[in-house]
C-alpha atoms as a PDB file:
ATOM      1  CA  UNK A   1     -32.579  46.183 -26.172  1.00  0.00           C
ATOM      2  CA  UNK A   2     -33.012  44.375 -29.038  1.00  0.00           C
ATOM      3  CA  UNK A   3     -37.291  43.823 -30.211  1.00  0.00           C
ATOM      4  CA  UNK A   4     -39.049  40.642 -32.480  1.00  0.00           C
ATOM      5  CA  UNK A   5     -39.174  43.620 -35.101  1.00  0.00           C
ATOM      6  CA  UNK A   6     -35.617  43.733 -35.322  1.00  0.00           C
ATOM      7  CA  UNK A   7     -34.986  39.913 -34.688  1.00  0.00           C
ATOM      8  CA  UNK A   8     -37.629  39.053 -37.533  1.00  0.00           C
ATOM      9  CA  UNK A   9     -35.525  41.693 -39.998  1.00  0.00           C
ATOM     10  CA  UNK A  10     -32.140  39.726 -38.990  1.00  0.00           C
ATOM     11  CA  UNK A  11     -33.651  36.286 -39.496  1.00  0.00           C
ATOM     12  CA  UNK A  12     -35.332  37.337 -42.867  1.00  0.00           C
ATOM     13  CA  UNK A  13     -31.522  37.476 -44.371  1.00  0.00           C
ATOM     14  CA  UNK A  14     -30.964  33.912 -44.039  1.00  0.00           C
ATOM     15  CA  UNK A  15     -34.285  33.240 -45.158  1.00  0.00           C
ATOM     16  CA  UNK A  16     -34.861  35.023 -48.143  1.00  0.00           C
ATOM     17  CA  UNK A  17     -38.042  32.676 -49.174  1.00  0.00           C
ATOM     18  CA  UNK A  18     -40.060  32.512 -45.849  1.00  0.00           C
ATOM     19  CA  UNK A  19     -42.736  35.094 -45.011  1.00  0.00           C
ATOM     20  CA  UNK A  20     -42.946  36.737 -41.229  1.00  0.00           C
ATOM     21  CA  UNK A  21     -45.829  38.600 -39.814  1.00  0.00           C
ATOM     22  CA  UNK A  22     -45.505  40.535 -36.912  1.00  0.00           C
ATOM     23  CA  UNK A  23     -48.817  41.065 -34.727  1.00  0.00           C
ATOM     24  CA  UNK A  24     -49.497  43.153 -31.338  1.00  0.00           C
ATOM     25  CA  UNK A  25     -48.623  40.950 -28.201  1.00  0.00           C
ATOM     26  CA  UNK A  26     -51.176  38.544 -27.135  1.00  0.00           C
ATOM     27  CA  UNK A  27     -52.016  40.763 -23.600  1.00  0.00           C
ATOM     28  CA  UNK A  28     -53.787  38.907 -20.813  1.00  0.00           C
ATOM     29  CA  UNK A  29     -56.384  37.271 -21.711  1.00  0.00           C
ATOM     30  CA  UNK A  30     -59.295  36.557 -19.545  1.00  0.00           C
ATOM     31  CA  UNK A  31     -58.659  32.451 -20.212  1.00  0.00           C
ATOM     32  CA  UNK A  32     -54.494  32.582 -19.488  1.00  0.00           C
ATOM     33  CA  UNK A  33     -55.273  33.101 -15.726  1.00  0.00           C
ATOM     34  CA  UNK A  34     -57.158  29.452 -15.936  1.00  0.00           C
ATOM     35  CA  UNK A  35     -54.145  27.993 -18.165  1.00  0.00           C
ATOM     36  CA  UNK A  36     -51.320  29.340 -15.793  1.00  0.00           C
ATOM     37  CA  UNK A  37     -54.008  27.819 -12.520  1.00  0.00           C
ATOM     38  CA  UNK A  38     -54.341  24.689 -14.001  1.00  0.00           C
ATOM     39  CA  UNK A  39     -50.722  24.041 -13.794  1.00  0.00           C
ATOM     40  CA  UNK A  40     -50.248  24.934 -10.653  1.00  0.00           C
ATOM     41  CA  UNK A  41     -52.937  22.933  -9.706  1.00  0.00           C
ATOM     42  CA  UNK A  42     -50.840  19.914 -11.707  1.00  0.00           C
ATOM     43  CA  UNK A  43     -47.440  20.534 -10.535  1.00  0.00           C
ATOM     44  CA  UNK A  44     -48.511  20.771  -7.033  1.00  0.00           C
ATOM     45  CA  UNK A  45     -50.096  17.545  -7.700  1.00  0.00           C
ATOM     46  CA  UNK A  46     -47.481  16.127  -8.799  1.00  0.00           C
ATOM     47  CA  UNK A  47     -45.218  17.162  -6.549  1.00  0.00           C
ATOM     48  CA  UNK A  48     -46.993  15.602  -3.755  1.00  0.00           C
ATOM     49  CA  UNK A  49     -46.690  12.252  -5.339  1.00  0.00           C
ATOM     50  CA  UNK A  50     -50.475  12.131  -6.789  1.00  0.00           C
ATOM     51  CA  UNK A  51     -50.099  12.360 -10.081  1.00  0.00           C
ATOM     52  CA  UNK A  52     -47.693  12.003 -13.168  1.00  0.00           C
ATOM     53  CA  UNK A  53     -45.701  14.745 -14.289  1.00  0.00           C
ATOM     54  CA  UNK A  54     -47.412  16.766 -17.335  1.00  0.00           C
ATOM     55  CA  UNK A  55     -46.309  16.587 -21.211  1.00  0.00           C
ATOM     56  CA  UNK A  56     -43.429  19.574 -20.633  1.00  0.00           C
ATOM     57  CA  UNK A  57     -41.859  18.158 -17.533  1.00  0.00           C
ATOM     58  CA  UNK A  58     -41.655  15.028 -18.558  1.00  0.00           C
ATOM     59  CA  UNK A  59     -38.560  13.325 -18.354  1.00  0.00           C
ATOM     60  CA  UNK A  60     -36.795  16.614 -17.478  1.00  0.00           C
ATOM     61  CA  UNK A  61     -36.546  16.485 -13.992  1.00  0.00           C
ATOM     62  CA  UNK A  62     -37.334  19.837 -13.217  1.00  0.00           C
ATOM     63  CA  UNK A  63     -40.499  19.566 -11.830  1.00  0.00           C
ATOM     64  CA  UNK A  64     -39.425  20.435  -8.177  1.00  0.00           C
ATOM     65  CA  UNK A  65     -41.005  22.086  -4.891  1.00  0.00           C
ATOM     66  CA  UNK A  66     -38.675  24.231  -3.614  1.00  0.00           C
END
């Protein structure tokens, strides 16, 4: 399995000028259960006709209830 540590030491050769900084993985924050719930809440809106589609389905089409 290849890890970001290893991906960040391969992409530092072709970029010899730009600084990376490698920090411990965000977890699960308390607030990301309200972020991941809120879009729920939009798709399934918008899936039943009641809304627009939000700023990252947009104009993709993949906004679907299967």
């Amino acid at each position: 399995m290849v890890g970001i540590p290893s991906l960040t030491a391969e992409a530092s050769k072709d970029h010899p000028g730009v600084s990376y900084m490698i920090t411990a993985p965000l977890g699960l924050h308390p607030l990301l259960t309200d972020v991941v719930d809120d879009r729920i809440r939009h798709c399934l809106s918008h899936v039943a006709g009641d809304i627009d589609e939000c700023g990252v389905c947009a104009r993709t089409g993949k906004c679907h209830l299967y």
